[in-house]
Protein backbone atom coordinates (compact mmCIF):
# COMPACT_ATOMS: atom_id res chain seq x y z
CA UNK A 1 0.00 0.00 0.00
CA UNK A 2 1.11 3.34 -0.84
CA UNK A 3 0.06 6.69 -0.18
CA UNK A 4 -0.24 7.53 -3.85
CA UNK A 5 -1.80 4.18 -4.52
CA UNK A 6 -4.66 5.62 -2.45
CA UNK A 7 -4.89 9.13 -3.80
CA UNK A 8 -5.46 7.34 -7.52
CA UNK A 9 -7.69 4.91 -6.14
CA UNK A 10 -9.63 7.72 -4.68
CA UNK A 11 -9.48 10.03 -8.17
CA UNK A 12 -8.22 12.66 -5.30
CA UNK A 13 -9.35 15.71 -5.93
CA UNK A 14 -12.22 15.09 -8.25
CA UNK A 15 -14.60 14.30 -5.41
CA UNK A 16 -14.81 18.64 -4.96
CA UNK A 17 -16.88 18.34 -8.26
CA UNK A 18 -19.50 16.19 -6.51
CA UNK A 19 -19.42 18.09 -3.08
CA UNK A 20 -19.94 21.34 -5.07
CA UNK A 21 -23.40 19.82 -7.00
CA UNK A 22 -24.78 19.23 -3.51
CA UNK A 23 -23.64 22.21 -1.93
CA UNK A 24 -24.91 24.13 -4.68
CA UNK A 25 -28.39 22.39 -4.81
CA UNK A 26 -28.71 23.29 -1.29
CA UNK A 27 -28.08 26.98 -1.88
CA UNK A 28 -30.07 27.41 -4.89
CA UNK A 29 -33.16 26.11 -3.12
CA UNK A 30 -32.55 28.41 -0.14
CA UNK A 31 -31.55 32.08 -1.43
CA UNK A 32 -31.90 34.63 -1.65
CA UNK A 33 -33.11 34.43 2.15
CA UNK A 34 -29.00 34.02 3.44
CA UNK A 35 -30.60 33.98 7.16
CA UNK A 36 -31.94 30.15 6.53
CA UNK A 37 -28.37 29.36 5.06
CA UNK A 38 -27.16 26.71 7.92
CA UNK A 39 -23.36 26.20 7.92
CA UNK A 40 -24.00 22.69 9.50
CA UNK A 41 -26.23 21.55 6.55
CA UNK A 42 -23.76 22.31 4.01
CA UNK A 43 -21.07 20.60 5.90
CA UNK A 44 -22.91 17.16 6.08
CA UNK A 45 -23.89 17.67 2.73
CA UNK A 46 -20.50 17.70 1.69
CA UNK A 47 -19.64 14.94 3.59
CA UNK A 48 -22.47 12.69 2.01
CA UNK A 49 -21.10 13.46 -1.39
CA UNK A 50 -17.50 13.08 -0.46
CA UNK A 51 -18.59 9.61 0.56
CA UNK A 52 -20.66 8.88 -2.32
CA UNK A 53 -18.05 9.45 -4.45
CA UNK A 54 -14.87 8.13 -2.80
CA UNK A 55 -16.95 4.95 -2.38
CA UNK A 56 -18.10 4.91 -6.43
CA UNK A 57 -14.21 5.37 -7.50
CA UNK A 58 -13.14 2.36 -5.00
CA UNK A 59 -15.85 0.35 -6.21
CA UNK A 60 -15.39 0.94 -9.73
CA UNK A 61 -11.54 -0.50 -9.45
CA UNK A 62 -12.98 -3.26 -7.26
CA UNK A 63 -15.33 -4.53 -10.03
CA UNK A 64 -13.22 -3.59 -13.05
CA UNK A 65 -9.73 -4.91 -11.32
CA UNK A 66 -10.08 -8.27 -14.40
CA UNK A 67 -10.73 -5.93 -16.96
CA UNK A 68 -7.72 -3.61 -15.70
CA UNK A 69 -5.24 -6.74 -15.62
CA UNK A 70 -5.78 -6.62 -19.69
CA UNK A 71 -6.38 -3.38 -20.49
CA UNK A 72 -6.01 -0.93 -17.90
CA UNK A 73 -2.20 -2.13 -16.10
CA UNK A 74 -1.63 1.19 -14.60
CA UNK A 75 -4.45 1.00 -12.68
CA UNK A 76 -3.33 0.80 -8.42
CA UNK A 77 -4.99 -2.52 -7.75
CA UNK A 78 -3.10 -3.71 -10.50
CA UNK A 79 0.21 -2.71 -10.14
CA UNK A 80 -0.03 -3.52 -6.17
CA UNK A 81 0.01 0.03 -5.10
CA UNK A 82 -3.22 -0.70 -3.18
CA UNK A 83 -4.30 -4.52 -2.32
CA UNK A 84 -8.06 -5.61 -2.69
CA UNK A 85 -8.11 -5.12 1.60
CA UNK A 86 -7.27 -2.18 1.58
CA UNK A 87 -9.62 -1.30 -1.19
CA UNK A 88 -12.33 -2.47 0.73
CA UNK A 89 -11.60 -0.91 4.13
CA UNK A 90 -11.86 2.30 1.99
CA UNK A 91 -15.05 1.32 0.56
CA UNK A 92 -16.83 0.61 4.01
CA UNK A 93 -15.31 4.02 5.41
CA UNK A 94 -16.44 5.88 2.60
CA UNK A 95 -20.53 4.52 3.09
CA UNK A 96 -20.13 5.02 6.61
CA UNK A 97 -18.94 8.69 6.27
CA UNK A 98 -21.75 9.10 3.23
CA UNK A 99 -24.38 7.12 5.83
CA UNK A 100 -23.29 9.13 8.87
CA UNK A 101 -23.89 12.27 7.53
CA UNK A 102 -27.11 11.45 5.68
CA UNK A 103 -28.70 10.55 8.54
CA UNK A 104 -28.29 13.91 10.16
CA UNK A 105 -30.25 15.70 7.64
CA UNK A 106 -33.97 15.52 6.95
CA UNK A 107 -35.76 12.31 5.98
CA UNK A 108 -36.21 13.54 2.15
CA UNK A 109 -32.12 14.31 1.71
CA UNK A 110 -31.74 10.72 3.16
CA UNK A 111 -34.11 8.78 0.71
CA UNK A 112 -32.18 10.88 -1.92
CA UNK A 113 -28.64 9.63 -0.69
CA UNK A 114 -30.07 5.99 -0.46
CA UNK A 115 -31.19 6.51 -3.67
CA UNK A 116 -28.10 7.78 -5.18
CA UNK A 117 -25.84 5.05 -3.61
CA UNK A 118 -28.01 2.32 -4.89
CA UNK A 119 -27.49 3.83 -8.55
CA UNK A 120 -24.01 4.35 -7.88
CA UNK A 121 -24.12 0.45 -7.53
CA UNK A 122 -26.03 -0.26 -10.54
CA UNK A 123 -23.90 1.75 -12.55
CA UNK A 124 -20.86 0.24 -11.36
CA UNK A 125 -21.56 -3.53 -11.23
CA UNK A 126 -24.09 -3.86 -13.96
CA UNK A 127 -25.00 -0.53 -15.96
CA UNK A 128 -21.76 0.30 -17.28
CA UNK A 129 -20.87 -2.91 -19.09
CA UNK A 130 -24.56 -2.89 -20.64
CA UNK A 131 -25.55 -0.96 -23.63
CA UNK A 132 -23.85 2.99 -23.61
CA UNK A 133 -27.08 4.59 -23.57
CA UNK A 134 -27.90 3.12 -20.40
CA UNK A 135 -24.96 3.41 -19.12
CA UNK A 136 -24.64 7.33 -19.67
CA UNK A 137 -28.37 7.72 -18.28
CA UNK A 138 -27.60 5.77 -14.83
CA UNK A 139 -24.34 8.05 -14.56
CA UNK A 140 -26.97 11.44 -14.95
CA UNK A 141 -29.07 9.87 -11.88
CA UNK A 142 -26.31 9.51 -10.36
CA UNK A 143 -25.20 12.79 -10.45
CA UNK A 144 -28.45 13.97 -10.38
CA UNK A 145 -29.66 12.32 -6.97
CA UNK A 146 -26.72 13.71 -5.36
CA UNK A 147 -27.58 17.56 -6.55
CA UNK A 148 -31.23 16.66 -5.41
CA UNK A 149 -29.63 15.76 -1.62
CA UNK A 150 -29.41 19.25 -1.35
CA UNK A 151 -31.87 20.52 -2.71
CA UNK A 152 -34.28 17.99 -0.62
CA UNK A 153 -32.05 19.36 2.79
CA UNK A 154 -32.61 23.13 2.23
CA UNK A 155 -36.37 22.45 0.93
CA UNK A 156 -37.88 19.22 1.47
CA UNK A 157 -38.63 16.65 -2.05
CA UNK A 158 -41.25 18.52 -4.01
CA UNK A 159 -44.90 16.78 -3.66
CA UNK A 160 -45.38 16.06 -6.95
CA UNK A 161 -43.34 16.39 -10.29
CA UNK A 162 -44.68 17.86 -13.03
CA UNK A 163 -43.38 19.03 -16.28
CA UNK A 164 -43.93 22.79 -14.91
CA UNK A 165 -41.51 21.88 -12.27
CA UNK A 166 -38.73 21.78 -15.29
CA UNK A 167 -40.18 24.29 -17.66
CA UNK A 168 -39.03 27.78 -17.80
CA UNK A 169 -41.58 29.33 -14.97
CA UNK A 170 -40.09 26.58 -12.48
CA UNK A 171 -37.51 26.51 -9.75
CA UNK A 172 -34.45 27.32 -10.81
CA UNK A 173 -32.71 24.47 -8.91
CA UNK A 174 -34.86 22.43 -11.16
CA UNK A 175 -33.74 23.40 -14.84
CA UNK A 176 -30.01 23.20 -12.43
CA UNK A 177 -30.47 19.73 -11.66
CA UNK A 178 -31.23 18.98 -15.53
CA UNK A 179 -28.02 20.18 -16.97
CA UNK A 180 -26.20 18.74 -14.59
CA UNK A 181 -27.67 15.52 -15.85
CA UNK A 182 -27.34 15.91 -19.35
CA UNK A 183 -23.64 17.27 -18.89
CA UNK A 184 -22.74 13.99 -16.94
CA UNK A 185 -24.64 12.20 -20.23
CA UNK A 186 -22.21 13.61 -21.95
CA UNK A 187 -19.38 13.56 -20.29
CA UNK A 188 -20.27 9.81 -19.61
CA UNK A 189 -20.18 9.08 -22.98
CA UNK A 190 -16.73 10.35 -23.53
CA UNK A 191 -15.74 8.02 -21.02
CA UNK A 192 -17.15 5.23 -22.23
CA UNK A 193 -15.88 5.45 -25.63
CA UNK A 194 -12.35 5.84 -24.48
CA UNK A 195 -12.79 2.72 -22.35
CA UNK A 196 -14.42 0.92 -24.93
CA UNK A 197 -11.63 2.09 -27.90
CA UNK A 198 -14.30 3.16 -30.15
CA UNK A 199 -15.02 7.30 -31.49
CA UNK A 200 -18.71 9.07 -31.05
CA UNK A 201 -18.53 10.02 -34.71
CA UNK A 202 -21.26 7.24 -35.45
CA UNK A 203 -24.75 7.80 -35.67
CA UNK A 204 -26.24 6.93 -32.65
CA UNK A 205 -23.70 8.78 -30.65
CA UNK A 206 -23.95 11.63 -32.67
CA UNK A 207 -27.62 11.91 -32.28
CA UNK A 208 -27.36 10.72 -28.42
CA UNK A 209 -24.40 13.98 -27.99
CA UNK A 210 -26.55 16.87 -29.93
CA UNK A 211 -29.56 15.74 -28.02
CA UNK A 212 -27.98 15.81 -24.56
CA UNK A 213 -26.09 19.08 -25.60
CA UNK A 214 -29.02 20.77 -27.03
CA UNK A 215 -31.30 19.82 -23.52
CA UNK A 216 -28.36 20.79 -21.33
CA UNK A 217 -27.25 24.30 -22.83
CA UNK A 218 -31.11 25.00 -22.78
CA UNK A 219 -31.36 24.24 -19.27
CA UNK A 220 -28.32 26.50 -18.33
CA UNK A 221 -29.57 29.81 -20.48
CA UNK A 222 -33.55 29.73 -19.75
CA UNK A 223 -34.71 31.77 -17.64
CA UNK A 224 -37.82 33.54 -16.73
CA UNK A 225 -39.31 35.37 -13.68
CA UNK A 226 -42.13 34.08 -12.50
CA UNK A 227 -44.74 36.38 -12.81
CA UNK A 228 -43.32 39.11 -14.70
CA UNK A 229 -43.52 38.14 -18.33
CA UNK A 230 -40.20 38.79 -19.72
CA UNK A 231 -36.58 37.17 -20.18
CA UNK A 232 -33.67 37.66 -17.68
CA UNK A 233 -30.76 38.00 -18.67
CA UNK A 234 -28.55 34.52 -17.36
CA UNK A 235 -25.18 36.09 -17.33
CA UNK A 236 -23.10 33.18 -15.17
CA UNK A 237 -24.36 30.43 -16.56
CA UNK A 238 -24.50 31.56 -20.07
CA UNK A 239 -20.55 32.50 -19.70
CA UNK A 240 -20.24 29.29 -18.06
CA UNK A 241 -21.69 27.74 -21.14
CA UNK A 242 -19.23 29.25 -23.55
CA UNK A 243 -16.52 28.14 -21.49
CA UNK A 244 -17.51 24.23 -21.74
CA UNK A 245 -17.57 25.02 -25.33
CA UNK A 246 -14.46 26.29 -25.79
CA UNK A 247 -12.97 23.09 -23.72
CA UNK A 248 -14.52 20.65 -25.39
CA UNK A 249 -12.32 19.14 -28.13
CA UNK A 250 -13.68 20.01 -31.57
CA UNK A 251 -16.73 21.83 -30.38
CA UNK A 252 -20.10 19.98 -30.15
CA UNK A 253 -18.89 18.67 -33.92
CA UNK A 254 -16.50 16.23 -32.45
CA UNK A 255 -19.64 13.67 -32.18
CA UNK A 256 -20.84 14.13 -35.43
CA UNK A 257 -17.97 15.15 -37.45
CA UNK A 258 -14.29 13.44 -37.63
CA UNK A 259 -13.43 10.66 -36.16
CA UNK A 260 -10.97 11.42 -32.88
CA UNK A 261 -8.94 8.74 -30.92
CA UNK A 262 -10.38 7.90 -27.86
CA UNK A 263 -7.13 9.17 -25.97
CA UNK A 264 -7.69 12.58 -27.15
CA UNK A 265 -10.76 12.27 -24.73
CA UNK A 266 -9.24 11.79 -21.62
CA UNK A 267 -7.74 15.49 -20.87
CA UNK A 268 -11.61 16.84 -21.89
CA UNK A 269 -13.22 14.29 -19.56
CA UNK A 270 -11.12 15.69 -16.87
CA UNK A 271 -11.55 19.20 -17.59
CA UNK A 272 -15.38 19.23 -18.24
CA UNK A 273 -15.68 17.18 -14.31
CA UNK A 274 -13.96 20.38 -13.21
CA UNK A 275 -16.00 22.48 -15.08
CA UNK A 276 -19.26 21.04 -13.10
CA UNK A 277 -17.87 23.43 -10.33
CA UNK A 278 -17.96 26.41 -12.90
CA UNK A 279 -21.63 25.43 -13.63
CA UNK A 280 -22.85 25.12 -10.33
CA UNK A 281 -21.03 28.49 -9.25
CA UNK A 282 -22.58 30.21 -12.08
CA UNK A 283 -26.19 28.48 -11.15
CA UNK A 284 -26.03 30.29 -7.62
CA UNK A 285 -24.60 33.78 -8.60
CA UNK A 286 -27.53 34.10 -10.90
CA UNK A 287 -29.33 32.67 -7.80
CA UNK A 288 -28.66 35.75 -6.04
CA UNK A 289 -28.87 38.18 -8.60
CA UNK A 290 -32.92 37.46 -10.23
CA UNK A 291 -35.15 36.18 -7.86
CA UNK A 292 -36.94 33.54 -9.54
């Protein structure tokens, strides 16, 4: 065991793009009103996602550690640089950190955190060896469930959902939670056709990327107040937007135009999990600047 075996193990520090989808669910549901901002919340809810995730990485080496022997060598479990033990001591600290703190927030962040860690499971031992398209859609509820843990701690889980909850008069945490889904489709699929040695320049993908693009860059530029009649003006997100477009390789064309290697995905897969940060920051400055 080595202390840089763990740190790859644990994708160290991606887990701060995770945190900052629940933190920023849970502060998008509660301003502008900073006086029912409770330090305490936030902190659990970062320690739920920070063991979410640290316990998806672990398992995903765990279940792929075959696969890696052929195809993946560099890979700690592989090389020795963490033994399977060790791996799963980390994976039962990381659910009890995620459990511990879920349990101190309400009853509706807590079915949302059970929720998430079962499709964390799904994803890793079944989803993500199935067909791409399901694959990429159990990797959005992933991400998804853990941005609705906060929301569901700062406001409770909404009654009943409708399609005006995601429409352009709804919650802004709402249309939030949707392109964070759709940007995880995409960035999913990256993933998976670097692991899988293929390119997204066939049909299917290409159809599969503009759709998920189209939905997602939609969900980050609408916005309307409620009651009022006429457009605001987005300004963080939409320059958070262009910024994911000028990182990603090739533009939105790179599914539906030339075929790229799958290595030349790798650096973008990395930079857009980063950019989820970005995203969410942008989601709660306009937050506080039009009250929806």
């Amino acid at each position: 065991m080595s202390a840089r075996g763990i740190y790859r193990i644990l994708r160290l520090p991606l887990f701060t793009t995770a945190v900052a989808d629940a933190v920023a669910g849970y502060f998008v549901a509660r301003l502008p009103d900073l006086d029912r901002v409770e330090p305490y919340r936030v902190l659990l809810l970062a320690g739920v996602s920070t063991g979410l995730y640290l316990f998806g990485m672990v398992e995903n080496d765990l279940a792929d550690v075959r696969r890696d022997r052929r195809l993946a060598p560099d890979r700690p479990l592989v090389r020795g640089e963490v033994s399977v033990a060790t791996a799963v001591v980390l994976l039962v600290l990381t659910a009890i950190l995620a459990g511990a703190c879920a349990v101190s927030l309400s009853a509706g962040a807590l079915v949302l955190a059970i929720g998430a860690f079962a499709a964390i499971n799904l994803y890793n031992l079944a989803a993500k060896r199935g067909p791409a398209s399901v694959a990429m859609v159990m990797m959005g509820l992933c991400r998804l469930l853990n941005f609705g843990i906060g929301v569901a701690a700062a406001s409770g889980v909404p009654h009943a959902i409708t399609p005006d909850l995601f429409g352009p008069t709804g919650p802004l945490w709402a249309r939030h939670g949707l392109a964070i889904f759709f940007a995880t489709v995409i960035v999913t699929g990256y993933s998976i056709a670097a692991r899988r040695g293929h390119t997204v320049s066939s049909r299917p993908w290409s159809a599969a990327f503009f759709a998920a693009a189209v939905a997602g860059f939609a969900m980050i530029a609408i916005q309307v107040g409620t009651g009022v009649g006429w457009f605001h003006a987005p300004l963080a997100r939409v320059f958070a937007g262009l910024l994911l477009a000028a990182l990603w390789p090739g533009a939105l064309w790179s599914a539906a135009g030339a075929a790229r290697r799958p290595e030349q995905y790798a650096r973008f897969i990395t930079r857009m999990l980063y950019w989820f940060i970005v995203m969410d920051a942008a989601f709660v400055l306009d937050r506080l600047l039009v009250v929806m």
